[in-house]
C-alpha atoms as a PDB file:
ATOM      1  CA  UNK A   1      47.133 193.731 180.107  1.00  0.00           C
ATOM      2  CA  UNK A   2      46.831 192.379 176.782  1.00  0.00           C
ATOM      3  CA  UNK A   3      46.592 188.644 175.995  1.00  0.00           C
ATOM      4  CA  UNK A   4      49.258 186.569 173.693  1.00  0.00           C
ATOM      5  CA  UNK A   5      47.736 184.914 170.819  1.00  0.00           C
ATOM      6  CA  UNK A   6      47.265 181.003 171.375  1.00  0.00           C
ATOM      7  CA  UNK A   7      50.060 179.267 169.641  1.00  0.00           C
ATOM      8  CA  UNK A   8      49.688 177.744 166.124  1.00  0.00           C
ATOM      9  CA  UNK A   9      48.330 174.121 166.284  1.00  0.00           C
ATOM     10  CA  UNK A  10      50.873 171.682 165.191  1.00  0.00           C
ATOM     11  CA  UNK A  11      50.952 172.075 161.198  1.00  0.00           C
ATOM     12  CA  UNK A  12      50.028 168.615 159.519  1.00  0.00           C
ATOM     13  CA  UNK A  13      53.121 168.521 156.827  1.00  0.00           C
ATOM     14  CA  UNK A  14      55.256 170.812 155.004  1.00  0.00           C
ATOM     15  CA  UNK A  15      54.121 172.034 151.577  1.00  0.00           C
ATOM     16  CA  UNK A  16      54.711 170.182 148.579  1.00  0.00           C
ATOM     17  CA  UNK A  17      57.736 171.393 146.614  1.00  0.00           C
ATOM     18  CA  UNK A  18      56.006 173.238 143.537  1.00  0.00           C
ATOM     19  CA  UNK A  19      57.830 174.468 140.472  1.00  0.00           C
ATOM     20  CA  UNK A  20      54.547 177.077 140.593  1.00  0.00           C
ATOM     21  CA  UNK A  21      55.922 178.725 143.475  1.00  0.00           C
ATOM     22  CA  UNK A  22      59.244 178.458 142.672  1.00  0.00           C
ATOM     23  CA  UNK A  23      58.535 179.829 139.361  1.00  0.00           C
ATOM     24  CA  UNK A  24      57.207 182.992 141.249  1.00  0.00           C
ATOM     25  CA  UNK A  25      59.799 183.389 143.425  1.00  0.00           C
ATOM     26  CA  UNK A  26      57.737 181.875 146.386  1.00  0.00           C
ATOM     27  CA  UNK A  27      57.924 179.293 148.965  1.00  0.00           C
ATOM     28  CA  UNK A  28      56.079 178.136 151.790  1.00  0.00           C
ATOM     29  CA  UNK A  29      57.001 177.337 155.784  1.00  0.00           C
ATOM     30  CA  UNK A  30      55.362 176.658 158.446  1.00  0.00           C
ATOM     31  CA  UNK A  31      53.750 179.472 160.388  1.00  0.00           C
ATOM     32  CA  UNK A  32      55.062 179.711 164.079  1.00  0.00           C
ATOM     33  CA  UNK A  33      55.025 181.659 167.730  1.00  0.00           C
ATOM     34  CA  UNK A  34      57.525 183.973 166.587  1.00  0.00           C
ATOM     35  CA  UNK A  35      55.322 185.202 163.201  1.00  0.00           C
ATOM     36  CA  UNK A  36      53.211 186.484 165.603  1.00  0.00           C
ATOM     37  CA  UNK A  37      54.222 190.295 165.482  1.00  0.00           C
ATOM     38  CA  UNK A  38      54.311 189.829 161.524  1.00  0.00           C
ATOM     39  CA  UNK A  39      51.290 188.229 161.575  1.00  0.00           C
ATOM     40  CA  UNK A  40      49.622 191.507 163.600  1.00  0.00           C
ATOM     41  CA  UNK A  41      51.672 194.183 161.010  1.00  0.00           C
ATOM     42  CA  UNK A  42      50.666 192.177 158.331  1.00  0.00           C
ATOM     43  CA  UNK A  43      47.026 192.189 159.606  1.00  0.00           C
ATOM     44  CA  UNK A  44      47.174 195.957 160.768  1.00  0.00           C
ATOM     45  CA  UNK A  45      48.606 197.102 157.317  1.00  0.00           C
ATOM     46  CA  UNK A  46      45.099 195.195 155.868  1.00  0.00           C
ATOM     47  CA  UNK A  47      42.707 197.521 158.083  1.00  0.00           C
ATOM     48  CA  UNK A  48      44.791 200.610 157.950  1.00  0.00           C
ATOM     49  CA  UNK A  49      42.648 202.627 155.036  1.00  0.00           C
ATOM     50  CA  UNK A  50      39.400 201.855 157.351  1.00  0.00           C
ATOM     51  CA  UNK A  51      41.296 203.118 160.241  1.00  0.00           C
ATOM     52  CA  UNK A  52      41.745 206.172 158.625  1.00  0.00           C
ATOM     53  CA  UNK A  53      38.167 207.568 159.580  1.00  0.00           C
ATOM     54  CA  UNK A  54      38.319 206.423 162.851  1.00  0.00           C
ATOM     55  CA  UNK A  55      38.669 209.172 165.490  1.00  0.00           C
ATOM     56  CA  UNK A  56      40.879 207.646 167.706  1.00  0.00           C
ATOM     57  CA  UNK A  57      44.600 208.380 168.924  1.00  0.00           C
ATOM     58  CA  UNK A  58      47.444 206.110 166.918  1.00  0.00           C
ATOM     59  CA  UNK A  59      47.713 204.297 170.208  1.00  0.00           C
ATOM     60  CA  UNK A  60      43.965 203.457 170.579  1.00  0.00           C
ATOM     61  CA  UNK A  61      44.006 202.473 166.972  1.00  0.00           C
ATOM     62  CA  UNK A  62      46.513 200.018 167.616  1.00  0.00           C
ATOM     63  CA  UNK A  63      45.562 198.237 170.591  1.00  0.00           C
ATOM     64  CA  UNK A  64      41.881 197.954 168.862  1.00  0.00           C
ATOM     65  CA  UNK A  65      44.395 196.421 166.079  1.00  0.00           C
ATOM     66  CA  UNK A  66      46.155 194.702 168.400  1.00  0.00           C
ATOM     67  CA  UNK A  67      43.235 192.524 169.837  1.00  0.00           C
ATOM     68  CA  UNK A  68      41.119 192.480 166.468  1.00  0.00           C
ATOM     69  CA  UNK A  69      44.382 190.339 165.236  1.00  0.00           C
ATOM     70  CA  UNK A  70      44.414 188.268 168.465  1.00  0.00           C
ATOM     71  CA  UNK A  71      40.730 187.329 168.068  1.00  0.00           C
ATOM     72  CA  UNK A  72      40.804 186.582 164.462  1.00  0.00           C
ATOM     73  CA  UNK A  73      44.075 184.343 165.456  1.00  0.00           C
ATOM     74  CA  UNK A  74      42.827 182.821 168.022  1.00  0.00           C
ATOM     75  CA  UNK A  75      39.408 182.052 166.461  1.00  0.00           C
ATOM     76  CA  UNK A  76      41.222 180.675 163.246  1.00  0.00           C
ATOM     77  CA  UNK A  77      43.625 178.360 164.953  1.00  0.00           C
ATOM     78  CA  UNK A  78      40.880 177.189 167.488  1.00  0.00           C
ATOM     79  CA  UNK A  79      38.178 176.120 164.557  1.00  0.00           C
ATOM     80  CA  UNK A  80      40.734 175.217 161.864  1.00  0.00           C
ATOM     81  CA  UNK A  81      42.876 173.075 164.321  1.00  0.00           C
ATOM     82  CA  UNK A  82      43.738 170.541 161.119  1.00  0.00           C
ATOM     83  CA  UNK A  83      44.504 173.563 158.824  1.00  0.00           C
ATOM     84  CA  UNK A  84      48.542 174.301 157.503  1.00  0.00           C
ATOM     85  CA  UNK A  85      49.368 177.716 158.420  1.00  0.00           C
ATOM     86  CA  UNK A  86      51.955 178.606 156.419  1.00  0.00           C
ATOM     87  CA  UNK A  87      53.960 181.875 155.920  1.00  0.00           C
ATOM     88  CA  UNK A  88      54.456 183.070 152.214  1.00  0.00           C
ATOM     89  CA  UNK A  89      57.853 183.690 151.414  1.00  0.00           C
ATOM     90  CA  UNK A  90      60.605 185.355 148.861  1.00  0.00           C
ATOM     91  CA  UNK A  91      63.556 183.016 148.986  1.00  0.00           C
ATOM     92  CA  UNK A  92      65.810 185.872 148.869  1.00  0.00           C
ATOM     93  CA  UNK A  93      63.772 189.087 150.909  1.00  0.00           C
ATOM     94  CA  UNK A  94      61.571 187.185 153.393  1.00  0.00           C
ATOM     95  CA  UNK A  95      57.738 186.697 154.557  1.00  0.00           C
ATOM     96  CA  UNK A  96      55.359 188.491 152.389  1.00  0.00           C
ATOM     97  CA  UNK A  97      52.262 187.269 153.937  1.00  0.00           C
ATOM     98  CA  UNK A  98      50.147 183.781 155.332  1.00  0.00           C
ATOM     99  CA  UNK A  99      48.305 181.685 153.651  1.00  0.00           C
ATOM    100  CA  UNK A 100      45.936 179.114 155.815  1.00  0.00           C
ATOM    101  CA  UNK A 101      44.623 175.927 153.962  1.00  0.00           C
ATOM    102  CA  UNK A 102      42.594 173.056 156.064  1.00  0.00           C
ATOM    103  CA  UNK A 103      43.307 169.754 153.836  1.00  0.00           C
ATOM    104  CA  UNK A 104      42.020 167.530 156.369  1.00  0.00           C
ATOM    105  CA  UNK A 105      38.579 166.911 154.777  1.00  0.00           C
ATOM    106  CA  UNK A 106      37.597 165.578 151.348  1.00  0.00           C
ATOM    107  CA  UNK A 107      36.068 169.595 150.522  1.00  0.00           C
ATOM    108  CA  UNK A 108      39.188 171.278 151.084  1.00  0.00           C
ATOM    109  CA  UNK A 109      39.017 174.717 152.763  1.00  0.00           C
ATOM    110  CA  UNK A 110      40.818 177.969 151.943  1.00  0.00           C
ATOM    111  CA  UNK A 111      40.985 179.635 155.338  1.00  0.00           C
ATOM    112  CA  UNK A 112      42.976 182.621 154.345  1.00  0.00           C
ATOM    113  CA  UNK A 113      45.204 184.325 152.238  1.00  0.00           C
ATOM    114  CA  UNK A 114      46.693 187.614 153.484  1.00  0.00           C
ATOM    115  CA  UNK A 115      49.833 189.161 151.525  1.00  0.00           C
ATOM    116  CA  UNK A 116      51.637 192.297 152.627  1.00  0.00           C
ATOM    117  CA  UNK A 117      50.458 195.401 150.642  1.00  0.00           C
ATOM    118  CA  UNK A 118      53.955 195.719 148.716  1.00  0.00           C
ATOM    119  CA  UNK A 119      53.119 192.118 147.408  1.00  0.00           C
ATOM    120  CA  UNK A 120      49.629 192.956 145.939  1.00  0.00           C
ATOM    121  CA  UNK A 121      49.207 192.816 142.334  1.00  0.00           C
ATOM    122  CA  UNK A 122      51.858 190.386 141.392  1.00  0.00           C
ATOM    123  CA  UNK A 123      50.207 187.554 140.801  1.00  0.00           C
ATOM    124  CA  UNK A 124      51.060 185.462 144.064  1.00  0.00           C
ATOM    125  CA  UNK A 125      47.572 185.274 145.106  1.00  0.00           C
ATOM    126  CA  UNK A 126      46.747 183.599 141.917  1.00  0.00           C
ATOM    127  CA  UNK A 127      49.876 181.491 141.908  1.00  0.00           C
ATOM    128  CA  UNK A 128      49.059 180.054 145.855  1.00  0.00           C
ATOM    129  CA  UNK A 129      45.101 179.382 144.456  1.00  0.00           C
ATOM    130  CA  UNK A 130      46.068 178.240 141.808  1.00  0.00           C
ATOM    131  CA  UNK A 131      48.889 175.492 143.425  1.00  0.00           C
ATOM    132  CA  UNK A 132      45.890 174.570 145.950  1.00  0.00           C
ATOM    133  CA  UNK A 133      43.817 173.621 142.795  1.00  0.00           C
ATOM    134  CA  UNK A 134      45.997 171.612 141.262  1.00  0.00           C
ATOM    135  CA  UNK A 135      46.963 169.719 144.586  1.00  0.00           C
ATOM    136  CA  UNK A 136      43.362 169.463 145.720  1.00  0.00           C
ATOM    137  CA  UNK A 137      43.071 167.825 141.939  1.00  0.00           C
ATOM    138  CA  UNK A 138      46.031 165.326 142.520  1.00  0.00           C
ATOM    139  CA  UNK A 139      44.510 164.828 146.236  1.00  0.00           C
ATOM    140  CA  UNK A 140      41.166 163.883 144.627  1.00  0.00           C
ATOM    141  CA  UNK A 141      39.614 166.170 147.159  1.00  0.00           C
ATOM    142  CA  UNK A 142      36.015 167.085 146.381  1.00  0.00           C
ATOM    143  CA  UNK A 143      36.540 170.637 145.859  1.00  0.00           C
ATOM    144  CA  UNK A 144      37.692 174.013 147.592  1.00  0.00           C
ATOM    145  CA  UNK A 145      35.488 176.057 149.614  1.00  0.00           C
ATOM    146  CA  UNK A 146      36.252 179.837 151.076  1.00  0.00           C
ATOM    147  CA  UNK A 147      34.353 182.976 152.301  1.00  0.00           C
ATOM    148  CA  UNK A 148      35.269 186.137 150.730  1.00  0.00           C
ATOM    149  CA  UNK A 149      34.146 189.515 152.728  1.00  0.00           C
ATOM    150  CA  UNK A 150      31.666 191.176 150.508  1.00  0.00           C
ATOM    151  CA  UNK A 151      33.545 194.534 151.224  1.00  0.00           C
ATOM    152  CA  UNK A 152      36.662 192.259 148.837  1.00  0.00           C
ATOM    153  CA  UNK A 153      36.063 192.905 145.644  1.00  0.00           C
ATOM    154  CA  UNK A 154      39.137 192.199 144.222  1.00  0.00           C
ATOM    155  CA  UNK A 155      39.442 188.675 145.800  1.00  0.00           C
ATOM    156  CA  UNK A 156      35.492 188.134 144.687  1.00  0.00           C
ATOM    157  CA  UNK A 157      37.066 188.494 141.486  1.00  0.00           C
ATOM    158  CA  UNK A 158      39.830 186.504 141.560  1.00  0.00           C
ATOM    159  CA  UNK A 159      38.656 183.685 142.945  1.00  0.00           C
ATOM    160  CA  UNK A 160      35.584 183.752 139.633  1.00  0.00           C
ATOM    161  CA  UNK A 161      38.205 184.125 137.278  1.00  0.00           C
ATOM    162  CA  UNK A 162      39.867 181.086 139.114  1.00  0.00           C
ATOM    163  CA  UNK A 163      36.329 179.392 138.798  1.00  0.00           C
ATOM    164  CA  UNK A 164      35.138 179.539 142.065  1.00  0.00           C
ATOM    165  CA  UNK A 165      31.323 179.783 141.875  1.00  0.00           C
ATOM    166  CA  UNK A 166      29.111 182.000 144.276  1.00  0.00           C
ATOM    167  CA  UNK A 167      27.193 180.690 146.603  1.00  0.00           C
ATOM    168  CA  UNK A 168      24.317 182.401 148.519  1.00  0.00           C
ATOM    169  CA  UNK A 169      25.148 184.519 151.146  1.00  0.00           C
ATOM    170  CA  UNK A 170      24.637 183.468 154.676  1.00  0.00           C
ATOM    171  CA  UNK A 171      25.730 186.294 157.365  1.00  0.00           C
ATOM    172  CA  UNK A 172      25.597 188.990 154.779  1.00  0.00           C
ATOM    173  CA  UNK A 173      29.430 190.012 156.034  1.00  0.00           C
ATOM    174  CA  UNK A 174      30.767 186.936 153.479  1.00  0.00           C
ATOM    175  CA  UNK A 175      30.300 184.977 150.160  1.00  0.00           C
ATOM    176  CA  UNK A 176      30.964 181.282 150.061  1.00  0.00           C
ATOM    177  CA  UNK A 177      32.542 180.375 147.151  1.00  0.00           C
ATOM    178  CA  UNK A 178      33.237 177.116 146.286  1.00  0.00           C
ATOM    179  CA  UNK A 179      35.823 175.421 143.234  1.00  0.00           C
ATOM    180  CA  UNK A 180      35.745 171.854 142.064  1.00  0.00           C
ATOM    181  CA  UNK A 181      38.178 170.038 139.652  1.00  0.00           C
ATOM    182  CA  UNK A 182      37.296 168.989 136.365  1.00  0.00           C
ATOM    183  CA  UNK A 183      36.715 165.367 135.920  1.00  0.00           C
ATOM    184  CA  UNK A 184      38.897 163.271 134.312  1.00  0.00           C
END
């Protein structure tokens, strides 16, 4: 028997209305119980192309999907209990991925951003960063900090362009990256 993902801790506030995300088409909502089997397509549609060369049956590829999500869920809500886990949305066609920021600190921390594969390349990534940085900046938080897999390249590059900087490698799985606001 397969275990149910812990529940979402309680989410700290809703998002700040944005004319950003609005201007995208985007909004934000709080992430509950019942995004739970989104959350797990969403996550199995990100691992699908390694799945590929795995020589399992569909069904053994799923459940390994199936409790790779549950751990990662259950380890994110567990150590990022202060975090907002909220649900990327189009007003008019519904979720198109999460997006996990912990506020709770003075160094803000980008837990996770994770869009559905038909909402890649559209500049929403960049529009959600890009939001965080300018209410981490109105916040007077210190900075942003994040991890990016080292097997990301794309989101390495994003988040340089969005003037993260590199910082050395720990685990050798992830690169911290870290952004701080300009001065006044």
């Amino acid at each position: 028997m397969t275990m149910k993902p812990p529940p979402f801790p309680r989410t700290r506030s809703i998002p700040p209305d944005d004319a950003r995300l609005a201007a995208h088409a985007i909004m934000l909502r709080p992430a509950t119980s019942e995004d739970l089997p989104l959350l797990a397509r969403l996550y199995a549609s990100f691992r699908n192309a390694e799945m590929l060369f795995v020589p399992w049956s569909p069904s053994e590829k799923q459940a390994f999907l199936d409790d790779q999500f549950r751990l990662q869920h259950s380890h994110l809500v567990r150590h990022f209990r202060r975090a907002d886990f909220w649900i990327v949305c189009d007003p008019d066609s519904g979720p198109l991925g999460r997006f996990y920021l912990d506020r709770s600190a003075r160094e803000w921390r980008l837990v996770d951003i994770l869009l559905a594969t038909d909402a890649r390349g559209r500049g929403i990534g960049t529009t959600l960063v890009r939001w965080a940085q300018a209410h981490a900046a109105d916040a007077r938080a210190s900075g942003i900090a994040l991890h990016v897999a080292i097997n990301n390249p794309r989101a390495h590059a994003l988040y340089a362009r969005m003037g993260f900087i590199e910082g050395e490698s720990r685990d050798g799985l992830h690169i911290p990256m870290l952004w701080r606001p300009r001065e006044p």
